[in-house]
Structures are given as structure tokens and as C-alpha cells.
C-alpha atoms as a PDB file:
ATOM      1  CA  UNK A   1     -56.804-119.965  54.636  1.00  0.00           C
ATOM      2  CA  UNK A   2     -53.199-118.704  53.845  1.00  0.00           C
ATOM      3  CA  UNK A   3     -51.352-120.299  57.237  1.00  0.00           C
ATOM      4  CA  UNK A   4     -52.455-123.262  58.888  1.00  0.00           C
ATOM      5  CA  UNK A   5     -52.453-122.163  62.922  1.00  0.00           C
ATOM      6  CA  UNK A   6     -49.936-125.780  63.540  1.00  0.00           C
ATOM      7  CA  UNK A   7     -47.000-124.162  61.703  1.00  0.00           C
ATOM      8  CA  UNK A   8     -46.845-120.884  64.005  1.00  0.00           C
ATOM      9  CA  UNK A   9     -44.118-120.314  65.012  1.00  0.00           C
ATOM     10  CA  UNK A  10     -43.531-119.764  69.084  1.00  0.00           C
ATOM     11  CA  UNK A  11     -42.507-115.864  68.026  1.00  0.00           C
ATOM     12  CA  UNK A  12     -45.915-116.147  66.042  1.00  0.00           C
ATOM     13  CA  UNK A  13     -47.874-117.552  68.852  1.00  0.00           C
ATOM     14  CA  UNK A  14     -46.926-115.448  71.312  1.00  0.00           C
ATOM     15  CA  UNK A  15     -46.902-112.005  69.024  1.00  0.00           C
ATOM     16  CA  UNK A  16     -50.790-113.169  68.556  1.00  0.00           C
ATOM     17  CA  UNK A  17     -51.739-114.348  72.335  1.00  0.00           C
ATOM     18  CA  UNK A  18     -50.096-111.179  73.170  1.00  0.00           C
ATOM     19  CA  UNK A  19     -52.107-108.807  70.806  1.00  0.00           C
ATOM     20  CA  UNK A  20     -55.393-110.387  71.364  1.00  0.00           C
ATOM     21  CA  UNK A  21     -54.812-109.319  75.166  1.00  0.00           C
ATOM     22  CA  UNK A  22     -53.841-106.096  74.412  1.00  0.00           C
ATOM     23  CA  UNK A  23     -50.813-106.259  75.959  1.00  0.00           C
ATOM     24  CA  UNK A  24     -47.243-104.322  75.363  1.00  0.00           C
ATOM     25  CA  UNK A  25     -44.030-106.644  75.102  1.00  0.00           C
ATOM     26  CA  UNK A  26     -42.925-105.025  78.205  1.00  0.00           C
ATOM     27  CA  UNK A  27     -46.480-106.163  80.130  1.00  0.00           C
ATOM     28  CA  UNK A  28     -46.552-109.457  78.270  1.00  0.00           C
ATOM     29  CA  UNK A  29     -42.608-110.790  79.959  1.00  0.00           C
ATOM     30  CA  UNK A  30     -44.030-109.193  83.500  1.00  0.00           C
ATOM     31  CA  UNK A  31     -47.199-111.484  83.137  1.00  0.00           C
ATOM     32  CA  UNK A  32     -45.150-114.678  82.043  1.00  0.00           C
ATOM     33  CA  UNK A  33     -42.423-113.576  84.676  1.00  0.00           C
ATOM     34  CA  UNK A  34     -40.025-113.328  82.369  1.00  0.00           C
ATOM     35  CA  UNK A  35     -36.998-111.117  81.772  1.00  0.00           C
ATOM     36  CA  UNK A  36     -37.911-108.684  79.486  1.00  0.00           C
ATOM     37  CA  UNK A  37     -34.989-109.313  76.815  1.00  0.00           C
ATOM     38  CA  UNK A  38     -35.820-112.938  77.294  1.00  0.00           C
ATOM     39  CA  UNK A  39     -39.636-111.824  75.661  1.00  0.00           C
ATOM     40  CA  UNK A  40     -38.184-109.838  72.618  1.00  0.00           C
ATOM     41  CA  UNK A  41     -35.989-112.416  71.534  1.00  0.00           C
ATOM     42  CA  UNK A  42     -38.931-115.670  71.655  1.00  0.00           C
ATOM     43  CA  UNK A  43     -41.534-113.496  70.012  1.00  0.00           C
ATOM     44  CA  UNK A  44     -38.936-112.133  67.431  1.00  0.00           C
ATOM     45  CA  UNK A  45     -38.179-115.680  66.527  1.00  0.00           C
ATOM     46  CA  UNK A  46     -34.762-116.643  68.142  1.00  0.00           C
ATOM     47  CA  UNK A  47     -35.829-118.537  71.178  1.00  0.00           C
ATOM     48  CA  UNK A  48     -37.929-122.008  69.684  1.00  0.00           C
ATOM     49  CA  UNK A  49     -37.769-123.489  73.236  1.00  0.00           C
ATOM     50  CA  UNK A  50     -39.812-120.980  74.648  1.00  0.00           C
ATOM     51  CA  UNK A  51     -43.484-121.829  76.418  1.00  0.00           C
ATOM     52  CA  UNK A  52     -45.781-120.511  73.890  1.00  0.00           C
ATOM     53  CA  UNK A  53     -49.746-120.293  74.352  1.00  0.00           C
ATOM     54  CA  UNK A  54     -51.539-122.957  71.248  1.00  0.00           C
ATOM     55  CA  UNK A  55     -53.372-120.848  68.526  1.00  0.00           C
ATOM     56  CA  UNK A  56     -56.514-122.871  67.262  1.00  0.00           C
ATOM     57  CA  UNK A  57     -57.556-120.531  64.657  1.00  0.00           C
ATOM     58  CA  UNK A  58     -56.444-117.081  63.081  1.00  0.00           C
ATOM     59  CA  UNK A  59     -58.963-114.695  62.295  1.00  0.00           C
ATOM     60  CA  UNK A  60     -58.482-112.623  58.924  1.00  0.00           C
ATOM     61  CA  UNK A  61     -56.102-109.870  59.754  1.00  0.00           C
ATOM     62  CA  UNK A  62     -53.828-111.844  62.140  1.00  0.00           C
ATOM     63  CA  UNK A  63     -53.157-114.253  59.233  1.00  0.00           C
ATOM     64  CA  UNK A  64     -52.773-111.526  56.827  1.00  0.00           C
ATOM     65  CA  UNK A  65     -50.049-109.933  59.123  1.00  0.00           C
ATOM     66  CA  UNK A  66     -48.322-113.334  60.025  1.00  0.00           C
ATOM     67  CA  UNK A  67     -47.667-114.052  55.673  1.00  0.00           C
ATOM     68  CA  UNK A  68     -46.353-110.026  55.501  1.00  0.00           C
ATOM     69  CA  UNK A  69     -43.973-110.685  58.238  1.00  0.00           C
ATOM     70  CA  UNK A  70     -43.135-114.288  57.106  1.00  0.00           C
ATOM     71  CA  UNK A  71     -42.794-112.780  53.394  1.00  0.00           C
ATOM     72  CA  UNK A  72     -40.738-109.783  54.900  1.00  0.00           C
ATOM     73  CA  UNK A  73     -42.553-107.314  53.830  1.00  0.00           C
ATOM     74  CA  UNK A  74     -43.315-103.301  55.217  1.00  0.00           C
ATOM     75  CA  UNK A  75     -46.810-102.385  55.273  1.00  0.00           C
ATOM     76  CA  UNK A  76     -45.661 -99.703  52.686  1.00  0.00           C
ATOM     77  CA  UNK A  77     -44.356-102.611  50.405  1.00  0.00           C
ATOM     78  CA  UNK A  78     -47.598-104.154  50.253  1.00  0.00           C
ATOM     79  CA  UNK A  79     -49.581-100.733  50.089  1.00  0.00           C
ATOM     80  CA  UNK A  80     -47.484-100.152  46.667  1.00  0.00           C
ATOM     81  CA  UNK A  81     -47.734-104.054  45.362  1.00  0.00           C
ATOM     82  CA  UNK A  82     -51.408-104.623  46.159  1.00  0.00           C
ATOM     83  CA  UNK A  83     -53.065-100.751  45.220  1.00  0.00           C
ATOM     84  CA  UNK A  84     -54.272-100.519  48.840  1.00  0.00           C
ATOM     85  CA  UNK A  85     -54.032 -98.091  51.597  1.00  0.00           C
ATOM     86  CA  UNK A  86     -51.074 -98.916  54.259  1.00  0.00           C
ATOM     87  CA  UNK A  87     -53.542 -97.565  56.611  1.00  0.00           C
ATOM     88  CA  UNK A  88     -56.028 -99.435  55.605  1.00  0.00           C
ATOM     89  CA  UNK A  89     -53.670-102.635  55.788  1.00  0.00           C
ATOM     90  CA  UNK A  90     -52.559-102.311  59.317  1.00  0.00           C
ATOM     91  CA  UNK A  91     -56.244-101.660  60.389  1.00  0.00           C
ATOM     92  CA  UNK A  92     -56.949-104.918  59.143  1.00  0.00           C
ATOM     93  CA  UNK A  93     -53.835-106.370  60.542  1.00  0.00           C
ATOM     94  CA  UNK A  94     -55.220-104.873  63.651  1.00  0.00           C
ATOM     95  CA  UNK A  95     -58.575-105.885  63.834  1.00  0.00           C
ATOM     96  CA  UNK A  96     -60.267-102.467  63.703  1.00  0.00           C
ATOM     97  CA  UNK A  97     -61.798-103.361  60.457  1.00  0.00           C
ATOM     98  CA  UNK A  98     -63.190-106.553  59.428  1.00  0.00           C
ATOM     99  CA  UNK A  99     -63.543-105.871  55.435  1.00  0.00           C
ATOM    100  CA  UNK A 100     -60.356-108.174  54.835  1.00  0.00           C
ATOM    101  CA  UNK A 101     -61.548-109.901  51.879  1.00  0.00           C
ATOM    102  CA  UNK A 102     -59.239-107.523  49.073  1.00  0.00           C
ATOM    103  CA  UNK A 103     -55.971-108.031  51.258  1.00  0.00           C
ATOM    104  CA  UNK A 104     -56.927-112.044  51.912  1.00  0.00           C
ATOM    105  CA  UNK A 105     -57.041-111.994  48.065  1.00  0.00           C
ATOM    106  CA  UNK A 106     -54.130-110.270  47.364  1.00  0.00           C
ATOM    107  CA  UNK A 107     -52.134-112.858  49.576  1.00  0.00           C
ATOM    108  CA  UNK A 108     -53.795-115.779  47.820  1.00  0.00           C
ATOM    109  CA  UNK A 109     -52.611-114.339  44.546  1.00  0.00           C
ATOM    110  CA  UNK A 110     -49.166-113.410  45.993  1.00  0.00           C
ATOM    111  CA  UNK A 111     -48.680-116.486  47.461  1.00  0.00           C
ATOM    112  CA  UNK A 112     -49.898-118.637  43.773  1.00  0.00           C
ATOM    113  CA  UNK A 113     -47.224-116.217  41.845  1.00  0.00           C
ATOM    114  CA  UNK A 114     -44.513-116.474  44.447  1.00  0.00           C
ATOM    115  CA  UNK A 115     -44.046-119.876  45.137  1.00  0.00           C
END
């Protein structure tokens, strides 16, 4: 495990409740009955206070995007540090494929040379 689902942030949280529903930003503030500007900035990390729903676990992909964002990086940036396919990346980001183990490895070495 690469992020323990107690330090998400409320942007995480609610990025992830609102992905797993399959839900657009714009549909995600109508179903909290919020303004829309009010969603962007919680789930882009500048509103803490925010109501945000509790994550108990992360499945593969969701923690693999969660470290790229935290770490800043573009899918391309990975694509060209860890030898695999940006496509293949976001699909696992995504869910669509569940082979995650080379990109959960590649953030377990990132994260032992980077800290």
C-alpha cells in the first residue's frame, strides 16, 4: 500500500467518491447542492472544511493516481520515467484494467528513491 486511505485529503476523497459514481464535477456539486465553483475548488484542494464522503480502502489504480497527483506528475512524465504506456497508465488509473502490479511497483520504487 503506497497511501494509507486516513491521510486523503477532502479534494482526494471527493475526486474518488466522485469517480467511483461516475459522475462529472458539474453532476457531482448538483447532487451535493452545491455551487458549482464551490465543487472545483474542495476537490482541487483549496477548501479543507468541506463535507467529504470517508474512503475505507483504495483499490490499485485510485492509489496509483492519488501518489501521481500528490507527486505532481503528467501521465506523460511517468510514461517516460517508468517505460510504460501513458495509455496504459490512465487505464489503470481508471479502472478499465486491473493488471496494476508494474505501475504499483514503479511507485514503491519511486517513492524508496524519492524520499
Amino acid at each position: 500500500m503506497l497511501i494509507n486511505p486516513i491521510t486523503l485529503t477532502v479534494g482526494e476523497r471527493l475526486e474518488i467518491s466522485r469517480r467511483r459514481a461516475g459522475l462529472t464535477q458539474k453532476e457531482a456539486a448538483a447532487l451535493l447542492g452545491w455551487p458549482f465553483k464551490s465543487y472545483l475548488r474542495a476537490e482541487h484542494g483549496k477548501d479543507d472544511e468541506a463535507a467529504a464522503p470517508h474512503i475505507v480502502s483504495l483499490a490499485p489504480g485510485e492509489e496509483c493516481r492519488v501518489y501521481r497527483k500528490r507527486e505532481g506528475l503528467t501521465l506523460r512524465e511517468v510514461e517516460d520515467a517508468s517505460g510504460l504506456k501513458a495509455k496504459w497508465i490512465h487505464r489503470v488509473e481508471q479502472g478499465s484494467t486491473r493488471a496494476s502490479r508494474p505501475l504499483e511497483n514503479f511507485w514503491r520504487q519511486y517513492k524508496e528513491t524519492n524520499t
